[in-house]
PDB file of N, CA and C in Angstrom:
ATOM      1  N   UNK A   1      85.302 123.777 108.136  1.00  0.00           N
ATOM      2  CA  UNK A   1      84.250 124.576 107.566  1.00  0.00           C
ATOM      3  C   UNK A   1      84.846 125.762 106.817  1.00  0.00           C
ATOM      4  N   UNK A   2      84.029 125.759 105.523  1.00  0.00           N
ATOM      5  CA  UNK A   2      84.492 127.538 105.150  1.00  0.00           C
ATOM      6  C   UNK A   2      84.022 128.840 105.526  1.00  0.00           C
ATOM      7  N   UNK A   3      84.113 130.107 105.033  1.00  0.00           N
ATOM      8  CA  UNK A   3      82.995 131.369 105.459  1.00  0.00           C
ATOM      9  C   UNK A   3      82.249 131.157 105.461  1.00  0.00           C
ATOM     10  N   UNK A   4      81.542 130.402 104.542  1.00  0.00           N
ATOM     11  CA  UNK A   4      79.867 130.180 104.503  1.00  0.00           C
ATOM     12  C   UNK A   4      79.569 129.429 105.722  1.00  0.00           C
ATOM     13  N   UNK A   5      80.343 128.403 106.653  1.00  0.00           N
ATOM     14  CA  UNK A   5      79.643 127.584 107.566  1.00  0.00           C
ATOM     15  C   UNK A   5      79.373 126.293 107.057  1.00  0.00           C
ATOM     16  N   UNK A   6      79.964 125.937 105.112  1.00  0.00           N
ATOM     17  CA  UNK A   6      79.979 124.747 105.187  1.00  0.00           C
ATOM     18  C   UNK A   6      81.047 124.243 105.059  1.00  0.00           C
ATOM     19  N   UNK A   7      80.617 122.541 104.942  1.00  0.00           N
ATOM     20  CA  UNK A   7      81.837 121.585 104.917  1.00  0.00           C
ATOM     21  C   UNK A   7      82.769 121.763 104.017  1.00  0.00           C
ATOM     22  N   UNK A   8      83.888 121.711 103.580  1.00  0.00           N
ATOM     23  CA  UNK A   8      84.735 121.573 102.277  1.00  0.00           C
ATOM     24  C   UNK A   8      84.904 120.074 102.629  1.00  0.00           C
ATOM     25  N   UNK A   9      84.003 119.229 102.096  1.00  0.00           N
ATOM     26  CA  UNK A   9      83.966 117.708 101.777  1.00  0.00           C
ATOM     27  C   UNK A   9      83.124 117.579 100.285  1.00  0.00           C
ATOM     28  N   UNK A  10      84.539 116.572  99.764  1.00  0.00           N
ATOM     29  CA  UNK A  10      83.704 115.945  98.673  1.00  0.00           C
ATOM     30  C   UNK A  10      83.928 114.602  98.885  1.00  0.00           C
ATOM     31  N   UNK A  11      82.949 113.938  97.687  1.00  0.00           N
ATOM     32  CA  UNK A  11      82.383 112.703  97.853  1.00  0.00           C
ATOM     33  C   UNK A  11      83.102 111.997  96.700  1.00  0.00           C
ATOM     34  N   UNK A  12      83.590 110.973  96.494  1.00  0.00           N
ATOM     35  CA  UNK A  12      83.924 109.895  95.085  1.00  0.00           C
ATOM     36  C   UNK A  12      84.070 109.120  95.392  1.00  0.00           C
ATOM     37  N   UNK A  13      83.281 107.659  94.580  1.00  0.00           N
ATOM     38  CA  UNK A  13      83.074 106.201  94.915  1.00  0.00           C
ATOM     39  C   UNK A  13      84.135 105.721  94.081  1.00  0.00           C
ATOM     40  N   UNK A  14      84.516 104.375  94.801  1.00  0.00           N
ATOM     41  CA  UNK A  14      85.261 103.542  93.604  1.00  0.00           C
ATOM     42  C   UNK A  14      84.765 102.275  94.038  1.00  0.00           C
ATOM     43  N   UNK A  15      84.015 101.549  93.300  1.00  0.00           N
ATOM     44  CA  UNK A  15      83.150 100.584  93.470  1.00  0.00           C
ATOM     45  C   UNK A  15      83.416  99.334  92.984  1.00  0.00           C
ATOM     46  N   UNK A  16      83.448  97.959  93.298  1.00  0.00           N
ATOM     47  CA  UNK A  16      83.001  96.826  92.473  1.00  0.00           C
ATOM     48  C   UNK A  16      81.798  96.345  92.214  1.00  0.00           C
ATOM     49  N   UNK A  17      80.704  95.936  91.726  1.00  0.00           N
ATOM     50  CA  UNK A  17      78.953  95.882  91.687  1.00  0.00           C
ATOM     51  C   UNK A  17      78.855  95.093  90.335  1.00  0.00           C
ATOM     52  N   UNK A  18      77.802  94.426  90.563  1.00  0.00           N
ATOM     53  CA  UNK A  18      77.102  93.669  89.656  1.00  0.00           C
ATOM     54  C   UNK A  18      75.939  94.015  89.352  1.00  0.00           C
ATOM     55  N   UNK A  19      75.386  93.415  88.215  1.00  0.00           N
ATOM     56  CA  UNK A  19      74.117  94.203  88.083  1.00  0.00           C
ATOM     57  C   UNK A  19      72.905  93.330  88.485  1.00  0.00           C
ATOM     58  N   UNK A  20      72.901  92.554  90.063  1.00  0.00           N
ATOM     59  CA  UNK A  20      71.867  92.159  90.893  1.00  0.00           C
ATOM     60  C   UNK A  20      72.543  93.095  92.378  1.00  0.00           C
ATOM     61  N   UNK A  21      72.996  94.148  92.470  1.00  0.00           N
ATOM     62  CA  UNK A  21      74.262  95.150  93.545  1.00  0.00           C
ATOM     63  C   UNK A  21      74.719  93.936  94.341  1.00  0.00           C
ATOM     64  N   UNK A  22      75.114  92.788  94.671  1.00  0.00           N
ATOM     65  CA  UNK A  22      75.734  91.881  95.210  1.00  0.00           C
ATOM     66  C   UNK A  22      77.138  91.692  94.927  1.00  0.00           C
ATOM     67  N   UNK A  23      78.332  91.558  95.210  1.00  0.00           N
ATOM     68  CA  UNK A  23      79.331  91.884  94.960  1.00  0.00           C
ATOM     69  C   UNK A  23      79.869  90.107  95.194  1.00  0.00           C
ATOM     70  N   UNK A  24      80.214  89.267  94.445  1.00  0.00           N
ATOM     71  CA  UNK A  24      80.593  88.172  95.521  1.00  0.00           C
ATOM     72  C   UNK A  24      81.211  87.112  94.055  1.00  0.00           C
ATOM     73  N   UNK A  25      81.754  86.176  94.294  1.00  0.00           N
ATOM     74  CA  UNK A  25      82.933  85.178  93.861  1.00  0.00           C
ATOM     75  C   UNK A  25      81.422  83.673  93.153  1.00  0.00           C
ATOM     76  N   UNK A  26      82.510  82.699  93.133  1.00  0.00           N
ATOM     77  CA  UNK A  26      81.358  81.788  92.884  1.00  0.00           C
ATOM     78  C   UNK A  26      81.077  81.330  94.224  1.00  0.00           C
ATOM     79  N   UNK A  27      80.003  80.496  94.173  1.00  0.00           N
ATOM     80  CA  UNK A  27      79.252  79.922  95.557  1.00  0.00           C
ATOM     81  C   UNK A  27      79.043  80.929  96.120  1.00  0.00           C
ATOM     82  N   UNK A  28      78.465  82.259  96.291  1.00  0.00           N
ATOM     83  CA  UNK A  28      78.481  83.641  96.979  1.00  0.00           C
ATOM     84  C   UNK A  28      79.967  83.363  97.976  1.00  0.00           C
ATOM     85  N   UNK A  29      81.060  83.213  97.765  1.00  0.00           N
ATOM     86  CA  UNK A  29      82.052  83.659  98.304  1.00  0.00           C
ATOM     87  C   UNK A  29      82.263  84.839  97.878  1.00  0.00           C
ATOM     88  N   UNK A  30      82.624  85.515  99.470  1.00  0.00           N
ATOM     89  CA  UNK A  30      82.887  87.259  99.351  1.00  0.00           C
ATOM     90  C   UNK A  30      84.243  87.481  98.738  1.00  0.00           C
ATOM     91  N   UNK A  31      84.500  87.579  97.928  1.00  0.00           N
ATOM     92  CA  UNK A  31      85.771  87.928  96.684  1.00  0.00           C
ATOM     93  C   UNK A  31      85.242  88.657  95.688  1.00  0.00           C
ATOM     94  N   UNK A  32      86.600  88.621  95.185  1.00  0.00           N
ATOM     95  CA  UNK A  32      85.891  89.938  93.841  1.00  0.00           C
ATOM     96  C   UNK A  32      86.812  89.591  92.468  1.00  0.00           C
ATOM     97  N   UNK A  33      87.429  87.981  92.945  1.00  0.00           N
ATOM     98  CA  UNK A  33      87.741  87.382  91.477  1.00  0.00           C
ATOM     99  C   UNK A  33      87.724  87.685  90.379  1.00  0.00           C
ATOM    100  N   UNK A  34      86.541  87.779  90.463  1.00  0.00           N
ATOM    101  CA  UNK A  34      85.742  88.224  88.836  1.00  0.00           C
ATOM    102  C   UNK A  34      86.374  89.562  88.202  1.00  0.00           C
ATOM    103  N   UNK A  35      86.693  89.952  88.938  1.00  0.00           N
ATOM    104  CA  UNK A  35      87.931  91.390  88.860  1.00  0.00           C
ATOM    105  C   UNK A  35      89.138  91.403  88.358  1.00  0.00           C
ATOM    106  N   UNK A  36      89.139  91.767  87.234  1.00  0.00           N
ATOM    107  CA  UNK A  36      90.648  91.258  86.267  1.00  0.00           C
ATOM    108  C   UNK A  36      91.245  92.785  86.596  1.00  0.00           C
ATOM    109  N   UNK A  37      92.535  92.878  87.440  1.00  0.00           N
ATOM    110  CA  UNK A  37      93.302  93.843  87.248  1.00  0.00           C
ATOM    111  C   UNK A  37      94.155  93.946  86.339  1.00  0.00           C
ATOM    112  N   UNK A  38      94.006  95.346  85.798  1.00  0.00           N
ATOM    113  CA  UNK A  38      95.320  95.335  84.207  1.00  0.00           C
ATOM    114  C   UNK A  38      95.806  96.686  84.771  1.00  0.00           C
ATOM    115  N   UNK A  39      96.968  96.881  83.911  1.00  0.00           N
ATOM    116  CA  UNK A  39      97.510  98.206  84.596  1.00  0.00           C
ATOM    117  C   UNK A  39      96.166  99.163  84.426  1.00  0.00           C
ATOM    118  N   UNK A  40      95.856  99.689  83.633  1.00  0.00           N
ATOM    119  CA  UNK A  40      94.790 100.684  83.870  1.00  0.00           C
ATOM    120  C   UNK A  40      93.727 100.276  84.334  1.00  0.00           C
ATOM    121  N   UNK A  41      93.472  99.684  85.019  1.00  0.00           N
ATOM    122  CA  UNK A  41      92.591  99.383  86.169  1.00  0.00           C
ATOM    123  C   UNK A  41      93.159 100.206  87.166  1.00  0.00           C
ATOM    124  N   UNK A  42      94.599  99.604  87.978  1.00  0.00           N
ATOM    125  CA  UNK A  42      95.229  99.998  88.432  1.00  0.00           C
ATOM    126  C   UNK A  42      95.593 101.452  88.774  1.00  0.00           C
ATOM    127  N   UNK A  43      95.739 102.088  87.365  1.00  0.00           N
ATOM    128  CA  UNK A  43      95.998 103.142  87.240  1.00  0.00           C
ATOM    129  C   UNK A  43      94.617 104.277  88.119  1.00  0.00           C
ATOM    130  N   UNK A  44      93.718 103.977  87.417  1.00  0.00           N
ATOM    131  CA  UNK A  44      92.503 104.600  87.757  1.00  0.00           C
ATOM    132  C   UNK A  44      91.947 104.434  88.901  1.00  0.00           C
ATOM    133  N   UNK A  45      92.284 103.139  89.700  1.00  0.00           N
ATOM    134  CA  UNK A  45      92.132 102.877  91.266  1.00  0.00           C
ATOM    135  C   UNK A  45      93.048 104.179  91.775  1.00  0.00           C
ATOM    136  N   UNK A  46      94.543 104.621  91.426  1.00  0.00           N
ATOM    137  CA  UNK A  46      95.466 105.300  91.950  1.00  0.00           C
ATOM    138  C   UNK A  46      94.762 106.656  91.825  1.00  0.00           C
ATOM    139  N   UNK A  47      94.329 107.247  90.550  1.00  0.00           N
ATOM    140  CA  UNK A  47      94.139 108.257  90.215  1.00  0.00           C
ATOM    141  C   UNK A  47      92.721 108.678  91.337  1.00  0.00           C
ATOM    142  N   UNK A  48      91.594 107.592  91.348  1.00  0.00           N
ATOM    143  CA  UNK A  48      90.856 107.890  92.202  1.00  0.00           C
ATOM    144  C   UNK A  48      90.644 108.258  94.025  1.00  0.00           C
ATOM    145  N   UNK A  49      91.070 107.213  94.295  1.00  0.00           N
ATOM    146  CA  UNK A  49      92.459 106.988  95.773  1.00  0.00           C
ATOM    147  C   UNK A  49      92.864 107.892  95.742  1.00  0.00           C
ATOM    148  N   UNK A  50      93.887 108.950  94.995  1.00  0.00           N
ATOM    149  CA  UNK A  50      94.848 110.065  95.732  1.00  0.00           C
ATOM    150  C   UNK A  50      94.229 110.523  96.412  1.00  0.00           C
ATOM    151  N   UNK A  51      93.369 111.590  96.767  1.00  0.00           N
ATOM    152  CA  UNK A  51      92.978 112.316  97.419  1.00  0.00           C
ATOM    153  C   UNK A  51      91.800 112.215  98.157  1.00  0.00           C
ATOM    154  N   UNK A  52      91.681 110.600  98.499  1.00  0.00           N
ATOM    155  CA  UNK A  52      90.736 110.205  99.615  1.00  0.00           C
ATOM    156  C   UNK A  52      91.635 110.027 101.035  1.00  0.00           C
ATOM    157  N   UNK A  53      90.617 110.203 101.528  1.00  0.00           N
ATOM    158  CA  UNK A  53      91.121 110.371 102.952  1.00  0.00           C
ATOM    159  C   UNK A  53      90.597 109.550 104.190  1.00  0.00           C
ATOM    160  N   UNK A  54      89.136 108.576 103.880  1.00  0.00           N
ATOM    161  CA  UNK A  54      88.426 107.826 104.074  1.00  0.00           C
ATOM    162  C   UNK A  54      87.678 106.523 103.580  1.00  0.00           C
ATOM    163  N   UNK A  55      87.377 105.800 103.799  1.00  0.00           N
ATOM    164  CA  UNK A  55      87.048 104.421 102.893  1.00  0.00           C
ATOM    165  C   UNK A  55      85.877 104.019 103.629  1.00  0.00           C
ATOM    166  N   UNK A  56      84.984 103.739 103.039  1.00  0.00           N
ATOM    167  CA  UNK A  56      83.228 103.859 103.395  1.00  0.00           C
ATOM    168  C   UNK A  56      83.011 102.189 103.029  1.00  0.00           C
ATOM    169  N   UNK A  57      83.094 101.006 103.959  1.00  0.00           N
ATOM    170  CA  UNK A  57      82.624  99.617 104.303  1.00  0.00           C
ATOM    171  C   UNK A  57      81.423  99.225 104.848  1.00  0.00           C
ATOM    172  N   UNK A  58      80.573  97.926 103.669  1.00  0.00           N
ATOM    173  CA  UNK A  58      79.946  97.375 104.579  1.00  0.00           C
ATOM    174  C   UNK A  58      80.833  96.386 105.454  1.00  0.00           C
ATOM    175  N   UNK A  59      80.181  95.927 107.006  1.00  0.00           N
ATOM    176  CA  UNK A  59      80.848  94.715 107.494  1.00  0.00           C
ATOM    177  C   UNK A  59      81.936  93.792 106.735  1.00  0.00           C
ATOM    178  N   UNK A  60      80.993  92.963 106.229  1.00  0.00           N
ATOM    179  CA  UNK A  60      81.391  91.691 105.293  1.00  0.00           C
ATOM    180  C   UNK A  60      82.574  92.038 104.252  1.00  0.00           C
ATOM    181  N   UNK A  61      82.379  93.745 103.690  1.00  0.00           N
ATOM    182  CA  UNK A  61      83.375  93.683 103.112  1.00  0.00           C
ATOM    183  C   UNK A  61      84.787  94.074 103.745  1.00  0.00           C
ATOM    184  N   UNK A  62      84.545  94.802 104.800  1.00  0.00           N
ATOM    185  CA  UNK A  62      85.646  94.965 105.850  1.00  0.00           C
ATOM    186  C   UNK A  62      86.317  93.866 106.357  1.00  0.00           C
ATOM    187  N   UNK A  63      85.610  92.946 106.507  1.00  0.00           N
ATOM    188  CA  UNK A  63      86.052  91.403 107.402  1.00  0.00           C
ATOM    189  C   UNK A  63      86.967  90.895 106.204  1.00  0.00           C
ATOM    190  N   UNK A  64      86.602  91.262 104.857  1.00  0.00           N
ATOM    191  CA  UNK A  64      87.152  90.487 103.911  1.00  0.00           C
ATOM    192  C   UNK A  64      88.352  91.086 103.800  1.00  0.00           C
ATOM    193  N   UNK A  65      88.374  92.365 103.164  1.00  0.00           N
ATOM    194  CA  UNK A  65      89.699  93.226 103.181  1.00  0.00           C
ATOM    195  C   UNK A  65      90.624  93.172 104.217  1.00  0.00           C
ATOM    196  N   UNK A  66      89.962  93.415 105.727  1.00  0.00           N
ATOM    197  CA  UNK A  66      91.362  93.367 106.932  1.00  0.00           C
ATOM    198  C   UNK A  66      92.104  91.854 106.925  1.00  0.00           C
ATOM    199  N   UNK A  67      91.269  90.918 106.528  1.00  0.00           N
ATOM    200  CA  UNK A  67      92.287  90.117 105.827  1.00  0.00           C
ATOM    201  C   UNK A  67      93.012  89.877 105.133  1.00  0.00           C
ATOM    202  N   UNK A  68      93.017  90.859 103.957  1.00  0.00           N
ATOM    203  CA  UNK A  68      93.802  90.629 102.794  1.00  0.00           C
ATOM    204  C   UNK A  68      94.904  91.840 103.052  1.00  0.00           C
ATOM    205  N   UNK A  69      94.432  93.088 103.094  1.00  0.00           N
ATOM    206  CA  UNK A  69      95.421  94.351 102.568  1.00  0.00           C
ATOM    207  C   UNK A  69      96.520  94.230 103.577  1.00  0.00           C
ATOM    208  N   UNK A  70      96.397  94.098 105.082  1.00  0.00           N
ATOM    209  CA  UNK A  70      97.735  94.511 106.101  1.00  0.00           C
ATOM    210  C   UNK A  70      98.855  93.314 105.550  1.00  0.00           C
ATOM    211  N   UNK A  71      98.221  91.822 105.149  1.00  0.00           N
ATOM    212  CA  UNK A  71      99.364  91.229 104.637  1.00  0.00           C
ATOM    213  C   UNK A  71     100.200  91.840 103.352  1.00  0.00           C
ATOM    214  N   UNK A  72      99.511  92.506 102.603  1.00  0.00           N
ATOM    215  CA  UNK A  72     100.067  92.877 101.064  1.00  0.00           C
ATOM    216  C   UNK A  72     101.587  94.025 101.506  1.00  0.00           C
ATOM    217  N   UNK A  73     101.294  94.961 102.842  1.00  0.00           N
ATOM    218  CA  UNK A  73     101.971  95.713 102.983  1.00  0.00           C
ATOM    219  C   UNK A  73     103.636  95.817 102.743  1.00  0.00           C
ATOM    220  N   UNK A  74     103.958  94.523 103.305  1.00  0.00           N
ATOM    221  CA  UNK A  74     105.393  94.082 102.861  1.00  0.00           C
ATOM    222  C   UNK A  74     105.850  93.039 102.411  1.00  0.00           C
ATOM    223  N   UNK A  75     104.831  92.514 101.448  1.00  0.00           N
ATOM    224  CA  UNK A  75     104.976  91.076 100.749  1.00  0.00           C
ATOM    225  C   UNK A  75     105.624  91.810  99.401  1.00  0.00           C
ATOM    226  N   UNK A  76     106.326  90.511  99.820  1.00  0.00           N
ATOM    227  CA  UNK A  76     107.446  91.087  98.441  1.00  0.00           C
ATOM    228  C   UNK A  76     106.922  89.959  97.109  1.00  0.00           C
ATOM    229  N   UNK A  77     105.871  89.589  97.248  1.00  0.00           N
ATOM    230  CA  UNK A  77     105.417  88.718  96.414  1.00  0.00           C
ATOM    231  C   UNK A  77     104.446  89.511  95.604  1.00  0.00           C
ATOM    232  N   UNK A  78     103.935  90.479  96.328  1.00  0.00           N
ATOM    233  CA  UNK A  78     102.566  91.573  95.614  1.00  0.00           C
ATOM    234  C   UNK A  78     103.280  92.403  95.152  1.00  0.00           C
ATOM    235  N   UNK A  79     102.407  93.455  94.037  1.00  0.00           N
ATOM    236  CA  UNK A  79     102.768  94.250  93.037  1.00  0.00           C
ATOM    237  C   UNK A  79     103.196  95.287  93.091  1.00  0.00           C
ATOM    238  N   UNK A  80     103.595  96.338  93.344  1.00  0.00           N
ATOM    239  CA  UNK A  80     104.126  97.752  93.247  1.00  0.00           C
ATOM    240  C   UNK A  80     102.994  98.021  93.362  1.00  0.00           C
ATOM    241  N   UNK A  81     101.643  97.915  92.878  1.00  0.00           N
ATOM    242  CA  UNK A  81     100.298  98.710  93.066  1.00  0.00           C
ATOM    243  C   UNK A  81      99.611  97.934  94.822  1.00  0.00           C
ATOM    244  N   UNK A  82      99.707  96.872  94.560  1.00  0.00           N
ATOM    245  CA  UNK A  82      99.064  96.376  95.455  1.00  0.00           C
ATOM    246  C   UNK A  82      99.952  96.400  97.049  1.00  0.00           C
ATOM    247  N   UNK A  83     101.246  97.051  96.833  1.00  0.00           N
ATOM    248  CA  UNK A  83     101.892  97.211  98.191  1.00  0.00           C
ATOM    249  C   UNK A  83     101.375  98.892  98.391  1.00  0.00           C
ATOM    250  N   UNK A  84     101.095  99.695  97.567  1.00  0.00           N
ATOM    251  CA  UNK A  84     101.031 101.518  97.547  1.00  0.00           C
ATOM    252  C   UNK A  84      99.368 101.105  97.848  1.00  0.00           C
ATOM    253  N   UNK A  85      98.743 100.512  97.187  1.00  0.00           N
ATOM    254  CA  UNK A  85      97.317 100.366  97.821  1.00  0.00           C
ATOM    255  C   UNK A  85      97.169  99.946  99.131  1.00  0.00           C
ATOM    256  N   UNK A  86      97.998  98.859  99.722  1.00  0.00           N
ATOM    257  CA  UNK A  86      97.787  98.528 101.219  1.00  0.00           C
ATOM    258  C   UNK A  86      98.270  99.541 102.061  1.00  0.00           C
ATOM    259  N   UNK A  87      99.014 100.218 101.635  1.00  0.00           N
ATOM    260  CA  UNK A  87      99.882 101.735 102.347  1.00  0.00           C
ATOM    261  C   UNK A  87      98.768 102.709 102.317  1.00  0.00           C
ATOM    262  N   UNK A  88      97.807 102.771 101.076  1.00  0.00           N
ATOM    263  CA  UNK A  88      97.089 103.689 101.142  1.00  0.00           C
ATOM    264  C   UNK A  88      95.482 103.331 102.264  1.00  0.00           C
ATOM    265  N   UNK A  89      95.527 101.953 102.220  1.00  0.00           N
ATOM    266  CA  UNK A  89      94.651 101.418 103.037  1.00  0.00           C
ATOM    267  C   UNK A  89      94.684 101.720 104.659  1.00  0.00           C
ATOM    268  N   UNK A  90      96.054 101.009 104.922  1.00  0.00           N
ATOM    269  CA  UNK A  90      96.555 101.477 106.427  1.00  0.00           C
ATOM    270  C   UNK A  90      96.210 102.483 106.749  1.00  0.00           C
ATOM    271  N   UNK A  91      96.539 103.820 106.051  1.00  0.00           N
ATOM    272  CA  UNK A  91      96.383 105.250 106.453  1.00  0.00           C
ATOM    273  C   UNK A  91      95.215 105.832 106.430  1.00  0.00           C
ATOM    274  N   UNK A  92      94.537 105.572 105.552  1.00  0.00           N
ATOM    275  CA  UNK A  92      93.181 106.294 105.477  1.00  0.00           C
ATOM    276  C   UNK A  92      92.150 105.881 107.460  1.00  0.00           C
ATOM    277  N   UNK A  93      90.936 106.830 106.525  1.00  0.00           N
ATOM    278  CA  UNK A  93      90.227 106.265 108.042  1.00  0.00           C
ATOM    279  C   UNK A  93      88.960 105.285 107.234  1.00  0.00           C
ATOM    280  N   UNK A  94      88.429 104.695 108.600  1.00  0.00           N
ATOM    281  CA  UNK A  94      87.852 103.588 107.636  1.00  0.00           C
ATOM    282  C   UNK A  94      86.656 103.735 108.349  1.00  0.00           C
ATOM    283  N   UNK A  95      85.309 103.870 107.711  1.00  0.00           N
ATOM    284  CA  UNK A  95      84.154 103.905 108.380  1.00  0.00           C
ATOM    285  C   UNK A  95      83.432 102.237 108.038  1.00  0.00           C
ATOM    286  N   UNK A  96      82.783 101.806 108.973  1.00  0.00           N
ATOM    287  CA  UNK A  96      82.488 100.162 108.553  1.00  0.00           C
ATOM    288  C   UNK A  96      81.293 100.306 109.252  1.00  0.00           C
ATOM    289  N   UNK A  97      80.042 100.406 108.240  1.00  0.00           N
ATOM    290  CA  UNK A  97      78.671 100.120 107.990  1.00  0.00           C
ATOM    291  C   UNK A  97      78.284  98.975 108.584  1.00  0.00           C
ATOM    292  N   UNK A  98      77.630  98.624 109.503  1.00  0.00           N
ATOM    293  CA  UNK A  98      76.670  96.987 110.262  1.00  0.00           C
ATOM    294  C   UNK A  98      75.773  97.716 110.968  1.00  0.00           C
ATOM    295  N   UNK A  99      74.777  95.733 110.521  1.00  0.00           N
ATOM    296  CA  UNK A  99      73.400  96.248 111.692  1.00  0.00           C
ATOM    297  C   UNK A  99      73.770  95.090 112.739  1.00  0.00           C
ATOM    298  N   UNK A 100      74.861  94.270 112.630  1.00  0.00           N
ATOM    299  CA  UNK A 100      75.181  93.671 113.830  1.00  0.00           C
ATOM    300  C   UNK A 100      76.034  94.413 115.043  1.00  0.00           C
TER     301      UNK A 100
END
């Protein structure tokens, strides 16, 4: 908290969305395919990411990610971005949204 008694929290999304808000692959498989990474994609994932400290999940997309990111961590097959993103994944805190 500051003098005033409030939070020093800010808020910034980094989102994937369609324009029906459903996020999903073909056959509604939960992927995000459709997602062409180029370096400045990349870049702007990094730039946004620095200074988060938390990562805000529904379920489904949590179930999807803890599958994917802890492998990327030391695959020497993934990208320089995509090993600093699973590093940045590990560390953060992760809040995961369900009504199950």
């Amino acid at each position: 908290m500051n003098d005033r008694g409030r939070l020093d929290e800010r808020f910034s999304r980094f989102l994937h969305t369609s324009l029906d808000g459903i996020v999903e692959g073909a056959n509604r498989a939960m992927d995000i395919g459709f997602v062409h990474y180029n370096v400045e994609l990349e870049q702007f994932a990094k730039q946004v990411t620095a200074n988060a400290d938390t990562i805000l999940w529904g379920r489904a997309t949590y179930e999807m990610m803890y599958q994917y990111w802890p492998n990327m961590l030391n695959n020497e097959e993934g990208s320089e971005h995509e090993r600093a993103h699973a590093a940045w994944i590990d560390a953060v805190k992760k809040i995961v949204c369900s009504r199950t």
